[in-house]
PDB file of N, CA and C in Angstrom:
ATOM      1  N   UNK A   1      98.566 115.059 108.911  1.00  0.00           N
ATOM      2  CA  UNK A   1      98.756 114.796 107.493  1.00  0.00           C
ATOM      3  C   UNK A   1      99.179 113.345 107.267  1.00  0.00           C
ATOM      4  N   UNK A   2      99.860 112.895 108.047  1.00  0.00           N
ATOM      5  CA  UNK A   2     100.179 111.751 107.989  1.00  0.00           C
ATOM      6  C   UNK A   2      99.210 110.167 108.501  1.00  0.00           C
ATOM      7  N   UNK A   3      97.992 110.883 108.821  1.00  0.00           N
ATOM      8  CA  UNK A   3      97.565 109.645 109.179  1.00  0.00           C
ATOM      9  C   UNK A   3      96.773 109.763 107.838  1.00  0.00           C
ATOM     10  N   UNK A   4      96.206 110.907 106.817  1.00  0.00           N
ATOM     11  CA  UNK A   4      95.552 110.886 105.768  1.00  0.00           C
ATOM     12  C   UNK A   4      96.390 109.772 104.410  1.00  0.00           C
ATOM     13  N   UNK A   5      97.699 109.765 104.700  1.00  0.00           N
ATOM     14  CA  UNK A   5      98.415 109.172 103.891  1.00  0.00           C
ATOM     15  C   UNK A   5      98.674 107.755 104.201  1.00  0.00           C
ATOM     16  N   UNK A   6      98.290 107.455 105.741  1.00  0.00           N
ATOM     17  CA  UNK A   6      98.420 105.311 106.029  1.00  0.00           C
ATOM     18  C   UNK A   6      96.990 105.814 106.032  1.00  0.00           C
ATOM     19  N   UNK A   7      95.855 106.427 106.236  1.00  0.00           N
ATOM     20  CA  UNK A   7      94.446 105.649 105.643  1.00  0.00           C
ATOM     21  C   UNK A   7      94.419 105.619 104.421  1.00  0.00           C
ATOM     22  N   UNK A   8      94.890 106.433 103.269  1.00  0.00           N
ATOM     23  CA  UNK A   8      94.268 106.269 101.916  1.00  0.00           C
ATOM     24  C   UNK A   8      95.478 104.373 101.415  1.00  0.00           C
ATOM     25  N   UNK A   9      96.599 104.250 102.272  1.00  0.00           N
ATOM     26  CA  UNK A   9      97.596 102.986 101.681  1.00  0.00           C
ATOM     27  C   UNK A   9      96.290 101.735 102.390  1.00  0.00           C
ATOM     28  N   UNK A  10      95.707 102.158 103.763  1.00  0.00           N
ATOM     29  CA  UNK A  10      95.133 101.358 104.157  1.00  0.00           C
ATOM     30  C   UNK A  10      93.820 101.363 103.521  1.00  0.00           C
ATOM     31  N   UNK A  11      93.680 101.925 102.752  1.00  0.00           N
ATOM     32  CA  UNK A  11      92.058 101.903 102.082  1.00  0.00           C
ATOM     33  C   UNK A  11      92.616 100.900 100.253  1.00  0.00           C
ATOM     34  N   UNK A  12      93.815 101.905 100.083  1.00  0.00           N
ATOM     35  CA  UNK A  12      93.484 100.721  98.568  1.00  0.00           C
ATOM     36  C   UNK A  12      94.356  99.617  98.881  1.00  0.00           C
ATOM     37  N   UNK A  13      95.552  98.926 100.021  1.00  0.00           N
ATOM     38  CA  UNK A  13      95.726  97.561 100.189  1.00  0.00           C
ATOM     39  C   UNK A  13      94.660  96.746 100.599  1.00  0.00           C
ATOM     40  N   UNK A  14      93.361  97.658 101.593  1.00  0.00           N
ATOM     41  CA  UNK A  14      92.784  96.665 101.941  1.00  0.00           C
ATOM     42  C   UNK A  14      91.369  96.290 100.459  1.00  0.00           C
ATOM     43  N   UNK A  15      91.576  97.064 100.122  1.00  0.00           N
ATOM     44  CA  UNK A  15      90.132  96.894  98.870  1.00  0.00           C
ATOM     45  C   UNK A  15      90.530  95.914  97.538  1.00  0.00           C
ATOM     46  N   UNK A  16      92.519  96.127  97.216  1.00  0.00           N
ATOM     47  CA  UNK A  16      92.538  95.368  96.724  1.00  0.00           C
ATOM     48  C   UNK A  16      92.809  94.012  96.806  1.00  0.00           C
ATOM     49  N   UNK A  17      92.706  93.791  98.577  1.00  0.00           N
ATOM     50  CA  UNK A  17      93.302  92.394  98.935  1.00  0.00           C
ATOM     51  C   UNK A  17      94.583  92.282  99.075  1.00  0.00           C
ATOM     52  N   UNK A  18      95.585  93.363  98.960  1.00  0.00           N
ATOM     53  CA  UNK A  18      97.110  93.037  99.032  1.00  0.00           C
ATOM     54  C   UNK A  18      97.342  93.014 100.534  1.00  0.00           C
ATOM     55  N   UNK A  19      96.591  93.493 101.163  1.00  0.00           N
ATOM     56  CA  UNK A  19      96.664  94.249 103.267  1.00  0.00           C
ATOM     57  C   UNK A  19      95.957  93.238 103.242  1.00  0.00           C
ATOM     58  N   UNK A  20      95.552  93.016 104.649  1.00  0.00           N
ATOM     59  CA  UNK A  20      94.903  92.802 105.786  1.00  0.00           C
ATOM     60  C   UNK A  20      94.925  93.378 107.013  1.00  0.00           C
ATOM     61  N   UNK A  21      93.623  93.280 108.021  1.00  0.00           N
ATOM     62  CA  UNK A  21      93.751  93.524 109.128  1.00  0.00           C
ATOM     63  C   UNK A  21      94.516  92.794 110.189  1.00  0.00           C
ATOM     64  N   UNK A  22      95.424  92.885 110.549  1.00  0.00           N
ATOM     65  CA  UNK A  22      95.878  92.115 111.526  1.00  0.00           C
ATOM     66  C   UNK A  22      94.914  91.175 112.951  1.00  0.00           C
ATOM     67  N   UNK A  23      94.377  89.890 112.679  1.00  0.00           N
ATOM     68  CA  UNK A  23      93.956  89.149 113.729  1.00  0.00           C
ATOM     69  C   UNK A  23      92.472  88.829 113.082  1.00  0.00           C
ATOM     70  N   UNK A  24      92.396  89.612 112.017  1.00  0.00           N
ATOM     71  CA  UNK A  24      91.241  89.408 111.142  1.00  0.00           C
ATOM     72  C   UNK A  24      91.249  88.974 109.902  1.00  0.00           C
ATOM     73  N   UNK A  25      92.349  88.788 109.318  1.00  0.00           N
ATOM     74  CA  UNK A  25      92.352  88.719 107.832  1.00  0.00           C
ATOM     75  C   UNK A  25      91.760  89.127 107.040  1.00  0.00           C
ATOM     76  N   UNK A  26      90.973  90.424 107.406  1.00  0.00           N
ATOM     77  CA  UNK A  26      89.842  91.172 106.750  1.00  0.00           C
ATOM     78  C   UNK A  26      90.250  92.129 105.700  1.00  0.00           C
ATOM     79  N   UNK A  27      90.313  92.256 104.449  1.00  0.00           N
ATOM     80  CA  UNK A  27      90.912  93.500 103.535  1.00  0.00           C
ATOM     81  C   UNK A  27      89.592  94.884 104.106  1.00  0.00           C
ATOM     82  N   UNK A  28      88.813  94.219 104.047  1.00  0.00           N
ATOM     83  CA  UNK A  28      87.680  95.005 104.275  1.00  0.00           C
ATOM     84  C   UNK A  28      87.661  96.027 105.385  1.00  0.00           C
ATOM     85  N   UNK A  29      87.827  95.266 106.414  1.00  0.00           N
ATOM     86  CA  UNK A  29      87.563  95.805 107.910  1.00  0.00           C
ATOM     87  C   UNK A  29      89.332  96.764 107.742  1.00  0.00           C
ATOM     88  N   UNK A  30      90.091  96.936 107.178  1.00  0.00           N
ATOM     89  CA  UNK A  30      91.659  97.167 107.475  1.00  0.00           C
ATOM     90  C   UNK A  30      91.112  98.749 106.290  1.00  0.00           C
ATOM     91  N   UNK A  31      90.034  98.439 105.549  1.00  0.00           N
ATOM     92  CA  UNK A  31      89.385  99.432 104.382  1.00  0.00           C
ATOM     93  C   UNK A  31      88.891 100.644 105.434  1.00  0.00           C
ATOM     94  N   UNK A  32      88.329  99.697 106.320  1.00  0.00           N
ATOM     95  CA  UNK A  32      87.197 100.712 107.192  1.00  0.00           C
ATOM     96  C   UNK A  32      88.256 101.796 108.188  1.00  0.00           C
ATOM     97  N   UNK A  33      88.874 101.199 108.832  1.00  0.00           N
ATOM     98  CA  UNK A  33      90.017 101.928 109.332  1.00  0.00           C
ATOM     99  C   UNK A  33      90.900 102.503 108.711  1.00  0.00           C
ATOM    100  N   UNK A  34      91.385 102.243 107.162  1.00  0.00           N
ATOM    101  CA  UNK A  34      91.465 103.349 106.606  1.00  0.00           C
ATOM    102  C   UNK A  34      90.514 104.774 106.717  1.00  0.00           C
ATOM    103  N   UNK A  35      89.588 104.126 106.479  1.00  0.00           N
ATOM    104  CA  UNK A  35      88.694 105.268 106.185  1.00  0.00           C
ATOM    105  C   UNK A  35      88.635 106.502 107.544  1.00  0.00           C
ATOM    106  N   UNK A  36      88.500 105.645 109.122  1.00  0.00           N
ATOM    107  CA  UNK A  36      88.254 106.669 109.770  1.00  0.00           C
ATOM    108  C   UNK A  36      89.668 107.038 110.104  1.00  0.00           C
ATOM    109  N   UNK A  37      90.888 106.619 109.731  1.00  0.00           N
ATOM    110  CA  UNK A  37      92.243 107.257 109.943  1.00  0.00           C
ATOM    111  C   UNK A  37      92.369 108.918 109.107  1.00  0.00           C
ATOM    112  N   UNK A  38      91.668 108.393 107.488  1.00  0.00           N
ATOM    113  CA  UNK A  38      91.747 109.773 107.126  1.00  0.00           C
ATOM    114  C   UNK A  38      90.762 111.106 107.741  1.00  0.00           C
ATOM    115  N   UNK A  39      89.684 110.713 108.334  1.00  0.00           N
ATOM    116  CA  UNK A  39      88.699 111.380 108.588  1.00  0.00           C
ATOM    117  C   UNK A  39      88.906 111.482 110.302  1.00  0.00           C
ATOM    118  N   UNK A  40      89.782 110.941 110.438  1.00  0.00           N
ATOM    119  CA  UNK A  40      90.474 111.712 111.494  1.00  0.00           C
ATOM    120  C   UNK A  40      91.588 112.884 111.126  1.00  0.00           C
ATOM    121  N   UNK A  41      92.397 112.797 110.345  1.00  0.00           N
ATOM    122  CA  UNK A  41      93.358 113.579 109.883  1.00  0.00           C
ATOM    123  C   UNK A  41      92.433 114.972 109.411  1.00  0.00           C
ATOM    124  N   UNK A  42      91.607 114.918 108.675  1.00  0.00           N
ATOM    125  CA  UNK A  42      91.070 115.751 108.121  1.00  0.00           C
ATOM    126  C   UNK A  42      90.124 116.715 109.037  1.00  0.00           C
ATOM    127  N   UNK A  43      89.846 116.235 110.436  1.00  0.00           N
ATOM    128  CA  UNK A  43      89.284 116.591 111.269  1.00  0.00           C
ATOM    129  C   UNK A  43      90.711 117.456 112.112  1.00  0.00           C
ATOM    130  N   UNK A  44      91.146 116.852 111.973  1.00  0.00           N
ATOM    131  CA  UNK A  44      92.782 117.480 112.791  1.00  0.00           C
ATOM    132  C   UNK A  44      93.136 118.627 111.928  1.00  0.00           C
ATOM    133  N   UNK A  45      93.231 119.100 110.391  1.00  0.00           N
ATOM    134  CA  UNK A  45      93.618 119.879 109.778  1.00  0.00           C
ATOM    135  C   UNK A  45      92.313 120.758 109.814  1.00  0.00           C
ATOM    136  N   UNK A  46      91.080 120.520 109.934  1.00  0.00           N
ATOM    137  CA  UNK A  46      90.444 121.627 109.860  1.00  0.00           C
ATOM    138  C   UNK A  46      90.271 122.392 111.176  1.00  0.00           C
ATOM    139  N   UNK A  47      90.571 121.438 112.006  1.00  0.00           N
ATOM    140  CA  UNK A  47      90.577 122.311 113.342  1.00  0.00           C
ATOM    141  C   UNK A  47      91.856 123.389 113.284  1.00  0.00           C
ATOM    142  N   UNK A  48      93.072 122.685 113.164  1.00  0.00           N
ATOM    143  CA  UNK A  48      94.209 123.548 113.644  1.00  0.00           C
ATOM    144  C   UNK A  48      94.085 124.844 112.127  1.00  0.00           C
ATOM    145  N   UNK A  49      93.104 124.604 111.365  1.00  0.00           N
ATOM    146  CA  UNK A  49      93.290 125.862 110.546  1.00  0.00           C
ATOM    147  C   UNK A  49      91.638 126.827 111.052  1.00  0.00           C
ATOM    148  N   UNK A  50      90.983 126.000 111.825  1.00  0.00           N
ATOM    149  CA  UNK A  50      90.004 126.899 112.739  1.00  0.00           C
ATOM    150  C   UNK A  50      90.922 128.202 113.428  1.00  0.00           C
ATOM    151  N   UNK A  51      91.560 127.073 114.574  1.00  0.00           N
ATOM    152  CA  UNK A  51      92.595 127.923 115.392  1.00  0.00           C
ATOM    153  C   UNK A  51      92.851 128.934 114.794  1.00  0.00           C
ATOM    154  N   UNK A  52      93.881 128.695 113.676  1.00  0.00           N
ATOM    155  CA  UNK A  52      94.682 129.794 112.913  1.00  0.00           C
ATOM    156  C   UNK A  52      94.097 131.065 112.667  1.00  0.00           C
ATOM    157  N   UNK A  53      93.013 131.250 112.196  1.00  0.00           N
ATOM    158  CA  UNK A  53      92.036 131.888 111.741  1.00  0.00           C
ATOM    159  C   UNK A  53      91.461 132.907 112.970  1.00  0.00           C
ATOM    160  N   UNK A  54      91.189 132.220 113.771  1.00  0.00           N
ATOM    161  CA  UNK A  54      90.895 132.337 115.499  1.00  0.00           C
ATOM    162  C   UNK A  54      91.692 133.809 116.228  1.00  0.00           C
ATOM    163  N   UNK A  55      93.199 133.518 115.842  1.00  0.00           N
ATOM    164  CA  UNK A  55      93.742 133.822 116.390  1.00  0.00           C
ATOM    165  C   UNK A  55      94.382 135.381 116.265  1.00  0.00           C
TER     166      UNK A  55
END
């Protein structure tokens, strides 16, 4: 749950230019890793509610 909540801070600091990527100065590229931080999280919650279900 918590990485869904630093990708969505890392998706709108980096889109509005307030972030950067560290070593890149990229808002953009710091956007993109938002992005797969949440879509990792979201991959993590649908599994462990696979499990649940599973079990």
């Amino acid at each position: 749950m918590s990485s869904i909540v630093i990708g969505l801070i890392f998706i709108a600091g980096g889109l509005s230019g307030t972030l950067a990527l560290v070593g890149t100065n990229s808002g953009t590229a710091l956007a993109v890793v938002g992005v797969l931080l949440v879509g990792r999280g979201i991959y993590r919650i649908r599994k462990q509610r696979a499990q649940q279900h599973v079990q």
